[in-house]
Protein backbone atom coordinates (compact mmCIF):
# COMPACT_ATOMS: atom_id res chain seq x y z
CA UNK A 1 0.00 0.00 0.00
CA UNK A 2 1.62 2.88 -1.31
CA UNK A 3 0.53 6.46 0.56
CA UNK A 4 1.62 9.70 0.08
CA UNK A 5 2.97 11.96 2.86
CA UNK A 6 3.25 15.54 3.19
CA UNK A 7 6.68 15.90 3.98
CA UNK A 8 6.38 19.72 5.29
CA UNK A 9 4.26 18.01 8.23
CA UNK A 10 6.50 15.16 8.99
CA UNK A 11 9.57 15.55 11.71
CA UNK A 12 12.25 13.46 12.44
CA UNK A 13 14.19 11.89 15.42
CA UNK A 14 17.27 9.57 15.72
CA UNK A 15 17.21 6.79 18.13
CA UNK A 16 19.42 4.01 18.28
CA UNK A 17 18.71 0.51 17.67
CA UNK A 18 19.61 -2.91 19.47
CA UNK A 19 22.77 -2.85 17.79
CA UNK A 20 23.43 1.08 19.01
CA UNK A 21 23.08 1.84 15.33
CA UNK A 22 21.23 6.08 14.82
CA UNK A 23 18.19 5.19 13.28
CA UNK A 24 15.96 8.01 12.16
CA UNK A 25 12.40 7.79 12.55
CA UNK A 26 9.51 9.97 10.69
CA UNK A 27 6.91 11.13 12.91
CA UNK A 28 3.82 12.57 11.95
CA UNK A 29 1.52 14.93 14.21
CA UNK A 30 -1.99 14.04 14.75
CA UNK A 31 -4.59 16.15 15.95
CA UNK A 32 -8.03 15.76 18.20
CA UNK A 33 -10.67 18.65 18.56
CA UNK A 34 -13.81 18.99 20.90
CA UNK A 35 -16.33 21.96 20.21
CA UNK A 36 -18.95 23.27 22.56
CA UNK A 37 -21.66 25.00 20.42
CA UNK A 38 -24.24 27.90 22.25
CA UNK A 39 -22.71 28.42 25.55
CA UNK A 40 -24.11 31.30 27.44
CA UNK A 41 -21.04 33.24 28.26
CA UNK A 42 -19.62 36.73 25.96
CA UNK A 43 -17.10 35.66 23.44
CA UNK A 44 -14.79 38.05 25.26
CA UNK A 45 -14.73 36.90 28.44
CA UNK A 46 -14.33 33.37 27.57
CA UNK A 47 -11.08 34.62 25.07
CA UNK A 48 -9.55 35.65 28.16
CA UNK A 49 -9.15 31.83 29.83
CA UNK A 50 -8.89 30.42 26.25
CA UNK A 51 -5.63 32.20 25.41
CA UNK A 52 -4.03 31.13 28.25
CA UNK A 53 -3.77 27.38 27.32
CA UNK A 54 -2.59 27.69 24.16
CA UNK A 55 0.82 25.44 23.71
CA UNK A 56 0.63 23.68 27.45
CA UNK A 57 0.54 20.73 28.12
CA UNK A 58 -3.19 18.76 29.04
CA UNK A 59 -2.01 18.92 32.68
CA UNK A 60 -1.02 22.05 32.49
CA UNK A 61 -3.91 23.25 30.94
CA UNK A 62 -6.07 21.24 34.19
CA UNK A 63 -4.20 23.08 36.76
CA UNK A 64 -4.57 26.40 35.12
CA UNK A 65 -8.48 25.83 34.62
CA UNK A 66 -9.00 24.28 38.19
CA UNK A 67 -7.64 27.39 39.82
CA UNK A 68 -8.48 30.51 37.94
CA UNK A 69 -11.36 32.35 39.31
CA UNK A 70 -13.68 32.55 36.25
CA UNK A 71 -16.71 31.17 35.56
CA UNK A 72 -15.19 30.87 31.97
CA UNK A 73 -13.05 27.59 33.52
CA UNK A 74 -15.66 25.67 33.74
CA UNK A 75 -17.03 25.14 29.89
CA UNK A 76 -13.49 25.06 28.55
CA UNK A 77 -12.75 22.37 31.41
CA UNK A 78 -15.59 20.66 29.79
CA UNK A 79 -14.24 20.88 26.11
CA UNK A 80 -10.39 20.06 27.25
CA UNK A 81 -12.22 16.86 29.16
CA UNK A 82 -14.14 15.90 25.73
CA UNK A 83 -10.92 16.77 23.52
CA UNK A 84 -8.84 13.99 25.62
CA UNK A 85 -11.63 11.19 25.94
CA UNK A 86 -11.92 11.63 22.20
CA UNK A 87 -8.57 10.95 22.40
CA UNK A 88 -8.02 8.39 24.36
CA UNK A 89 -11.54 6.60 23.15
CA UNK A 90 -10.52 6.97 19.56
CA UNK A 91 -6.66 6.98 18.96
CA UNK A 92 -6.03 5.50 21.99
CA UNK A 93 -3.80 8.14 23.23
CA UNK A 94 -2.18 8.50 26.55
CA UNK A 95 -3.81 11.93 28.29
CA UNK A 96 0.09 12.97 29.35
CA UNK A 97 1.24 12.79 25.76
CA UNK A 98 -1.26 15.45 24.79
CA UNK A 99 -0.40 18.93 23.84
CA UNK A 100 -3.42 22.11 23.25
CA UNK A 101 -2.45 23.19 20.28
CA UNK A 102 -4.96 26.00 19.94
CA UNK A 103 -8.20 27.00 22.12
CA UNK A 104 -10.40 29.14 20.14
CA UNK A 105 -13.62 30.86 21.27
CA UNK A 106 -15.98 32.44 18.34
CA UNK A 107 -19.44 34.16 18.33
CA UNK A 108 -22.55 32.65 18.82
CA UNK A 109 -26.15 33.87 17.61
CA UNK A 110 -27.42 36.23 20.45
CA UNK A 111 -30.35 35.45 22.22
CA UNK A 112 -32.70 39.04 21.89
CA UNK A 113 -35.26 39.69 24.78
CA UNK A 114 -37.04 42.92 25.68
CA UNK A 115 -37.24 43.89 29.36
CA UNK A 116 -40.23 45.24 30.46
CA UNK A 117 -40.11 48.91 31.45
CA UNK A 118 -42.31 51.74 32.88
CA UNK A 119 -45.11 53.15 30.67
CA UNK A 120 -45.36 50.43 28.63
CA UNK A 121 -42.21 50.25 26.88
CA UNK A 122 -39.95 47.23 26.88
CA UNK A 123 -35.92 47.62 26.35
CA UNK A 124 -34.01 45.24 24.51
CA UNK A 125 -31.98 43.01 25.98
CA UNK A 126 -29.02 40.82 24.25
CA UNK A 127 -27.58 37.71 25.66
CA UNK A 128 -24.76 36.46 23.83
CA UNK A 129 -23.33 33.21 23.12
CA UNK A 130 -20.02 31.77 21.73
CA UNK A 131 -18.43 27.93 20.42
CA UNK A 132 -15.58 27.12 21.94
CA UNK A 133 -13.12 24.58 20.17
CA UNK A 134 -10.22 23.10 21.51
CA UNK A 135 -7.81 21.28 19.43
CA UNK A 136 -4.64 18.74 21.21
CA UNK A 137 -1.94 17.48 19.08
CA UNK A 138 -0.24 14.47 19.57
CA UNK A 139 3.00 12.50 17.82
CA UNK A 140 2.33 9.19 16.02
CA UNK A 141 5.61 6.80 14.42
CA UNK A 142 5.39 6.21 10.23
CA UNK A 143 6.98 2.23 10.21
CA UNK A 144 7.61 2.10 6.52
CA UNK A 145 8.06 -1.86 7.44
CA UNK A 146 4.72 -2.76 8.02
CA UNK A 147 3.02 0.69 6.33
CA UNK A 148 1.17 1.94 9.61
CA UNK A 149 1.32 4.39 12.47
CA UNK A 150 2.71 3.48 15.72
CA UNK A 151 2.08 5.24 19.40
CA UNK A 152 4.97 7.64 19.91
């Protein structure tokens, strides 16, 4: 089975063999992503404890999220959970091997209600929403041998 690789995405390492021969090894990253759609939170606020965990580590990104003060941790907890049982249910990916590659947070449709005022009247109210994706990257092993991907 003949497949063709993108070599711009492929990185290599030496190891030695049982012989203590440098072998060099093509490795390929693979990527997992989790999206929460509609969550009632501003786009902005939720940016804020997004940016943060960009490039850390999944345990990393836990500790940060388990101690910040915002009520922002809590859905992006929620996605980083989903992104690394996808992961592990899936790919079968050790959680310590993953690494957030990005944590985005985009606009939702807002919710529009009128609040009823004096006279009559009613103001308009807007409640906004957002998606949140997160994406974790992990390293898998191209055996040209046997023409599959190992665990790295």
């Amino acid at each position: 089975m003949k497949m063709k690789l993108n070599i711009s995405a492929l990185l290599a390492r030496c190891i030695e063999d049982d012989n203590g021969n440098l072998v060099s090894e093509l490795v390929l990253p693979k990527t997992i992503r989790a999206v929460a759609k509609h969550v009632r939170m501003s786009a902005n606020k939720a940016r804020r404890v997004a940016h943060l965990l960009r490039n850390s580590t999944y345990m990393q990104a836990l500790a940060i999220l388990n101690w910040m003060p915002y009520r922002a941790c809590d859905p992006i907890l929620k996605v980083l959970h989903s992104a690394a049982a996808n992961a592990y249910h899936n790919n079968n990916v050790d959680k310590r091997e993953l690494v957030v590659l990005s944590a985005e947070v985009n606009e939702g449709p807002i919710f529009k209600r009128f609040r009823p005022r004096a006279r009559g009247r009613g103001y308009p109210i807007q409640k906004s929403t957002c998606h949140i994706s997160i994406t974790l990257r992990y390293y898998k092993i191209y055996n040209s041998d046997q023409d599959h991907f190992d665990d790295f």
